[in-house]
Protein backbone atom coordinates (compact mmCIF):
# COMPACT_ATOMS: atom_id res chain seq x y z
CA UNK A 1 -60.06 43.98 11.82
CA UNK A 2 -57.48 44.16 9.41
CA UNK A 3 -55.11 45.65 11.46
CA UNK A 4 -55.26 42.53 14.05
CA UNK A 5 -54.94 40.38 10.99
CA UNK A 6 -51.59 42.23 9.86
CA UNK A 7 -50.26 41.64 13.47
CA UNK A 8 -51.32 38.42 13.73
CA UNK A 9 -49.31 37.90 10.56
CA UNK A 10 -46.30 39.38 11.49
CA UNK A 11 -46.53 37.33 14.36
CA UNK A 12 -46.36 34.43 13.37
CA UNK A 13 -43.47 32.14 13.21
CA UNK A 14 -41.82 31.40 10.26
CA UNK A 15 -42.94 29.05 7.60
CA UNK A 16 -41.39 25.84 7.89
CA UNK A 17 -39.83 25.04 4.32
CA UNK A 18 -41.84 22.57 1.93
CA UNK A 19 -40.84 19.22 1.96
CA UNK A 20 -39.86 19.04 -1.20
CA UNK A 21 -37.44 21.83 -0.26
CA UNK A 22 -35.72 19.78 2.53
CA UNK A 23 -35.50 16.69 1.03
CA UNK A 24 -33.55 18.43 -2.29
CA UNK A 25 -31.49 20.12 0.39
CA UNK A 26 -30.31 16.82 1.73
CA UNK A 27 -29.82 15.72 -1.22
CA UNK A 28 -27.79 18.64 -2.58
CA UNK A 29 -25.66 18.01 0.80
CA UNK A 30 -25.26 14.22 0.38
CA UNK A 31 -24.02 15.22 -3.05
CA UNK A 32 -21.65 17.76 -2.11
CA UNK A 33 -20.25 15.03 0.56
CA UNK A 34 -19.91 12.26 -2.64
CA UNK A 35 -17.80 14.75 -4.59
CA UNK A 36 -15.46 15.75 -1.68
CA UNK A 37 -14.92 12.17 -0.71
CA UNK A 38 -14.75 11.59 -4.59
CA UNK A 39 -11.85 14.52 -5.21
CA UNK A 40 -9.89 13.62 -1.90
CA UNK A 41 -9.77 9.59 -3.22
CA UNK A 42 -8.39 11.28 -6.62
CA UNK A 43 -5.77 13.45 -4.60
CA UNK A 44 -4.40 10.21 -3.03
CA UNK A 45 -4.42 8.67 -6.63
CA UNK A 46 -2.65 11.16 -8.55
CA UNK A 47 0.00 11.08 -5.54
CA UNK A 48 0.67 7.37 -5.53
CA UNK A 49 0.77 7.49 -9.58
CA UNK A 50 3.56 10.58 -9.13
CA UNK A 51 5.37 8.42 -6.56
CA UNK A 52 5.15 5.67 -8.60
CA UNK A 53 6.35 7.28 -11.63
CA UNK A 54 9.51 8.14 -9.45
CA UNK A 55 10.40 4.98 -8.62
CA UNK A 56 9.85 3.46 -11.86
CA UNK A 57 12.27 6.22 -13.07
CA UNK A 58 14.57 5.39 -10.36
CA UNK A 59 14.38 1.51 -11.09
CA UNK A 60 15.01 2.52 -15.21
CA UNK A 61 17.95 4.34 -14.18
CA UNK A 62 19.49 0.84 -12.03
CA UNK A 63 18.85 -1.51 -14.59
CA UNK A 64 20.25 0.87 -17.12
CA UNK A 65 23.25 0.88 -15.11
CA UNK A 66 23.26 -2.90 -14.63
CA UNK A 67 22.88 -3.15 -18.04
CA UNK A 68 26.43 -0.57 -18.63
CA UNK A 69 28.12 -2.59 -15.42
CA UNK A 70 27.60 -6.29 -17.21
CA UNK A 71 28.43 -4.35 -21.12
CA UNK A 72 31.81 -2.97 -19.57
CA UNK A 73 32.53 -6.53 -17.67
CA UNK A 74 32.12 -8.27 -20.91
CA UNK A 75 34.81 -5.87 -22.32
CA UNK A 76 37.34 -6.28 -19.72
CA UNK A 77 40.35 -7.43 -20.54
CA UNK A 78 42.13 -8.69 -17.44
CA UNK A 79 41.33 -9.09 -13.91
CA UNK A 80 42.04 -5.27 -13.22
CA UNK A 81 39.49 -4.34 -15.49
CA UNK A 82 37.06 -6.69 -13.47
CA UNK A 83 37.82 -5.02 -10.75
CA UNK A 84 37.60 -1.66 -12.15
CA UNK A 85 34.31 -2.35 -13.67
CA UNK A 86 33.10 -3.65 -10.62
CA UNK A 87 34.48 -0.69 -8.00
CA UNK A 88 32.79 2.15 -10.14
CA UNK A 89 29.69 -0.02 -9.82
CA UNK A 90 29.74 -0.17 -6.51
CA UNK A 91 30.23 3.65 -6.25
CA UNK A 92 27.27 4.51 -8.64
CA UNK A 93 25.16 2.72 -6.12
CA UNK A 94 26.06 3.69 -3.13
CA UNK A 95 27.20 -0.03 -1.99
CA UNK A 96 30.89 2.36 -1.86
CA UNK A 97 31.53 5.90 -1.32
């Protein structure tokens, strides 16, 4: 008898897991789904702060050289010195090359 019990054992299919064991495994899945969605969302928002940061530098470095442009007009003493001012403007921003 015990021998037919040990095959019948053997024999049969595998346990299906607890409950409580599938319903944590969803839940460890659902959770591991949150944190990628969670880390790609930061990716995209440490990107647009670095690009951002760029073009806030960029923007500093204009109105810093407004700011030199209109210093350097005040200072001019003729209409050649206008013009000066004015032309190396231009060229520092690419409106002349």
């Amino acid at each position: 008898m015990k021998e037919a019990e040990v095959r019948a054992a053997q024999a049969a299919p595998e346990e299906k897991p607890l409950p409580e064991v599938e319903r944590l495994r969803k839940e460890l899945d659902e959770t591991k789904n949150q944190l990628s969605a969670e880390k790609r969302n930061y990716m995209q928002l440490s990107n647009d702060y670095r690009q951002l940061e760029q073009e806030k530098n960029e923007l500093q470095k204009q109105q810093n050289r407004w700011q030199q442009a209109c210093k350097e007009l005040r200072a001019a003493r003729s209409q050649y010195g206008i013009i000066k001012v004015l032309l190396n403007y231009a060229k520092d921003t690419g409106v002349l090359k």
